[in-house]
C-alpha atoms as a PDB file:
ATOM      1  CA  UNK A   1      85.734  93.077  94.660  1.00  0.00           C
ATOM      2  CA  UNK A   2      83.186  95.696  96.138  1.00  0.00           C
ATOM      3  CA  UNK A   3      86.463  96.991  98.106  1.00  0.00           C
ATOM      4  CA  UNK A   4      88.550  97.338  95.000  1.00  0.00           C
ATOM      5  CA  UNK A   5      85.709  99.060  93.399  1.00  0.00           C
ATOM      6  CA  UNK A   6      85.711 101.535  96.005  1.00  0.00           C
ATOM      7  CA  UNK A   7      89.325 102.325  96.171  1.00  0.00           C
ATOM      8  CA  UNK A   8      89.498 102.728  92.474  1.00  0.00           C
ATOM      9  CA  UNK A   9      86.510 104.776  92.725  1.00  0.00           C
ATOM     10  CA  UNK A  10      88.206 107.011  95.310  1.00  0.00           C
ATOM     11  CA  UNK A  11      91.347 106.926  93.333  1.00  0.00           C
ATOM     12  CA  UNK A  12      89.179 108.134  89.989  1.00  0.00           C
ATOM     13  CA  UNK A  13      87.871 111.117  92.146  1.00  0.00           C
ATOM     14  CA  UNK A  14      91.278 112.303  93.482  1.00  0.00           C
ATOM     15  CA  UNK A  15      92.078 112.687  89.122  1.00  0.00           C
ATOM     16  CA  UNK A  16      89.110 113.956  88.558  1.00  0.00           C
ATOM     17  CA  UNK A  17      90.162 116.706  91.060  1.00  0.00           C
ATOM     18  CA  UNK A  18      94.099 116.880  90.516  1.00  0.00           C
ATOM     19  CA  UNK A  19      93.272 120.149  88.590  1.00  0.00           C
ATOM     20  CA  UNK A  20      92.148 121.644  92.293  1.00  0.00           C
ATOM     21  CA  UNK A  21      94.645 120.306  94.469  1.00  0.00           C
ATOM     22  CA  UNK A  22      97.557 121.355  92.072  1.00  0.00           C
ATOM     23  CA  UNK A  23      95.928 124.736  92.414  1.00  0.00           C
ATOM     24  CA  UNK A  24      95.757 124.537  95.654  1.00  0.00           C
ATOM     25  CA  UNK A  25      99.408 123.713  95.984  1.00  0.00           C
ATOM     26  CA  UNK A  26     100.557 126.529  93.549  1.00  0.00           C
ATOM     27  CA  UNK A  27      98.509 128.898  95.532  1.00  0.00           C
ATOM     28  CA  UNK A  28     100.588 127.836  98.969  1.00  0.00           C
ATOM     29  CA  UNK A  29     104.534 127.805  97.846  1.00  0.00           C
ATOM     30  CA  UNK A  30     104.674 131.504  97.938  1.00  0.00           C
ATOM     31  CA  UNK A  31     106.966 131.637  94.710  1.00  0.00           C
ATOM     32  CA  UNK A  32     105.541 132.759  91.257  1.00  0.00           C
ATOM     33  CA  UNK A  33     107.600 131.037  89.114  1.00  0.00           C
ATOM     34  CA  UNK A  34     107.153 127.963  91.366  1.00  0.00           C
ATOM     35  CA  UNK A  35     103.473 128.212  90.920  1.00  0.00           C
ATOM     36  CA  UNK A  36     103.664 129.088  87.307  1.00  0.00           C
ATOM     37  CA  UNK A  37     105.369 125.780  86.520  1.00  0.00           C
ATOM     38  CA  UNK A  38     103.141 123.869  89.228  1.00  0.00           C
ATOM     39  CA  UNK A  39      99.772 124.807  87.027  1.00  0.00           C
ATOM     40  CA  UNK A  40     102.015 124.130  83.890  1.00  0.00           C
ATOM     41  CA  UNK A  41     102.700 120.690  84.656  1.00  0.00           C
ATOM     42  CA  UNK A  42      99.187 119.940  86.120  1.00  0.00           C
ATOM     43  CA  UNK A  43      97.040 121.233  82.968  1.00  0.00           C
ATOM     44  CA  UNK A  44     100.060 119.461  80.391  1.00  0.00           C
ATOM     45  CA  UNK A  45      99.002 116.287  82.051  1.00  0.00           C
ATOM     46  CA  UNK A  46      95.053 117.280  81.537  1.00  0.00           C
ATOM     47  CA  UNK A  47      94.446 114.686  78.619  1.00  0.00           C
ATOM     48  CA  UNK A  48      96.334 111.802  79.769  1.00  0.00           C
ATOM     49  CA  UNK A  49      94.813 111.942  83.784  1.00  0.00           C
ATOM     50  CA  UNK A  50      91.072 112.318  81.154  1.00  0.00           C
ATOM     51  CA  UNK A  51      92.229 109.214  79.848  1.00  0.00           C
ATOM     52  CA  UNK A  52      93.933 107.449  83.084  1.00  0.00           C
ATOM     53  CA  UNK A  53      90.154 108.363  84.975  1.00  0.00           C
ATOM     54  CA  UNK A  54      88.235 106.933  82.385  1.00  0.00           C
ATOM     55  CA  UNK A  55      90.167 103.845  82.080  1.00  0.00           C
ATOM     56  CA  UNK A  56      90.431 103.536  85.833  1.00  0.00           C
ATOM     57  CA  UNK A  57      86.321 103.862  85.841  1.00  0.00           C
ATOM     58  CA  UNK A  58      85.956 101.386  83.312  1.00  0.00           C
ATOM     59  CA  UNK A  59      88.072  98.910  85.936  1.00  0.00           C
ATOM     60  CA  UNK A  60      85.985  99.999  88.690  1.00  0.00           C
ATOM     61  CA  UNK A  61      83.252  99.306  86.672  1.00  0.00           C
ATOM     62  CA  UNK A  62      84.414  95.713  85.579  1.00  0.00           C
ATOM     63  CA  UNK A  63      85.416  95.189  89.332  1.00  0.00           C
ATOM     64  CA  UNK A  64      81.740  95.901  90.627  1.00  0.00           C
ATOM     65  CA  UNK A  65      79.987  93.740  87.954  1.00  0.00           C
ATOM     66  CA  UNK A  66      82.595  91.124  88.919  1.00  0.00           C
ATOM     67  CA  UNK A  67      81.297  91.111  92.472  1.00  0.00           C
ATOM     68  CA  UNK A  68      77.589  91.312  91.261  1.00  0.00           C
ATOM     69  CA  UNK A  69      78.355  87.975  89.481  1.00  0.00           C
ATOM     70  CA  UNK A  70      80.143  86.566  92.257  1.00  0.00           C
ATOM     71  CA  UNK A  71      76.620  87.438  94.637  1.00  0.00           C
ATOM     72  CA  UNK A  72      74.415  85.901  91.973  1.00  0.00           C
ATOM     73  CA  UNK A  73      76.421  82.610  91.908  1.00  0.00           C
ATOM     74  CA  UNK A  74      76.337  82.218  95.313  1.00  0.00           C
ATOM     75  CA  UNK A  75      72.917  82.879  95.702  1.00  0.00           C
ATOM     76  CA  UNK A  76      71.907  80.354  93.268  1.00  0.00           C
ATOM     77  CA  UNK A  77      74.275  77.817  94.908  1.00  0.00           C
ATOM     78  CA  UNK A  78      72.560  78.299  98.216  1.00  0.00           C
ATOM     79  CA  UNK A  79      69.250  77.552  96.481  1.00  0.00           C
ATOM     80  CA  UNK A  80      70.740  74.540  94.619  1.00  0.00           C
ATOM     81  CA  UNK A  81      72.131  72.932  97.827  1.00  0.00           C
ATOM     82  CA  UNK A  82      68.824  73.655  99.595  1.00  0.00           C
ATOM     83  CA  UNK A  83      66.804  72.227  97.194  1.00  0.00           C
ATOM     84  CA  UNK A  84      64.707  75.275  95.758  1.00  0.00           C
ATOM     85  CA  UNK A  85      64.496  76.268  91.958  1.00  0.00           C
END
């Protein structure tokens, strides 16, 4: 769980920064128009990549409580089987 937390946390950064990178990419093809419609596309999809990184944080989220839960069992099973309260 810690590793899916992490890879949906490094997925959630590269949306967060999808803004940058399609600049980046409109600034390389060497074509106006082509870069025109590049940064078109990339700030039309602005709202739903908002809503796709907030949903995939919430995940992440869910995925490293998940894993905290999982720890805290465990650790209380190994005191239960060895006898401590």
């Amino acid at each position: 769980m810690e590793s899916l937390w992490s890879d949906l946390s490094a997925v959630k950064h590269e949306f967060d920064n999808a803004d940058q990178h399609s600049g980046d990419a409109a600034d390389a093809v060497g074509h106006a128009e082509l870069a025109r419609r590049i940064r078109s596309f990339s700030s039309g999809w602005d709202s739903h990549r908002r809503e796709l990184s907030e949903s995939i944080e919430k995940l992440a989220k869910l995925a490293l409580n998940i894993d905290n839960a999982f720890d805290d069992s465990e650790a209380e099973l190994v005191k239960s089987i060895a006898g401590e309260k």
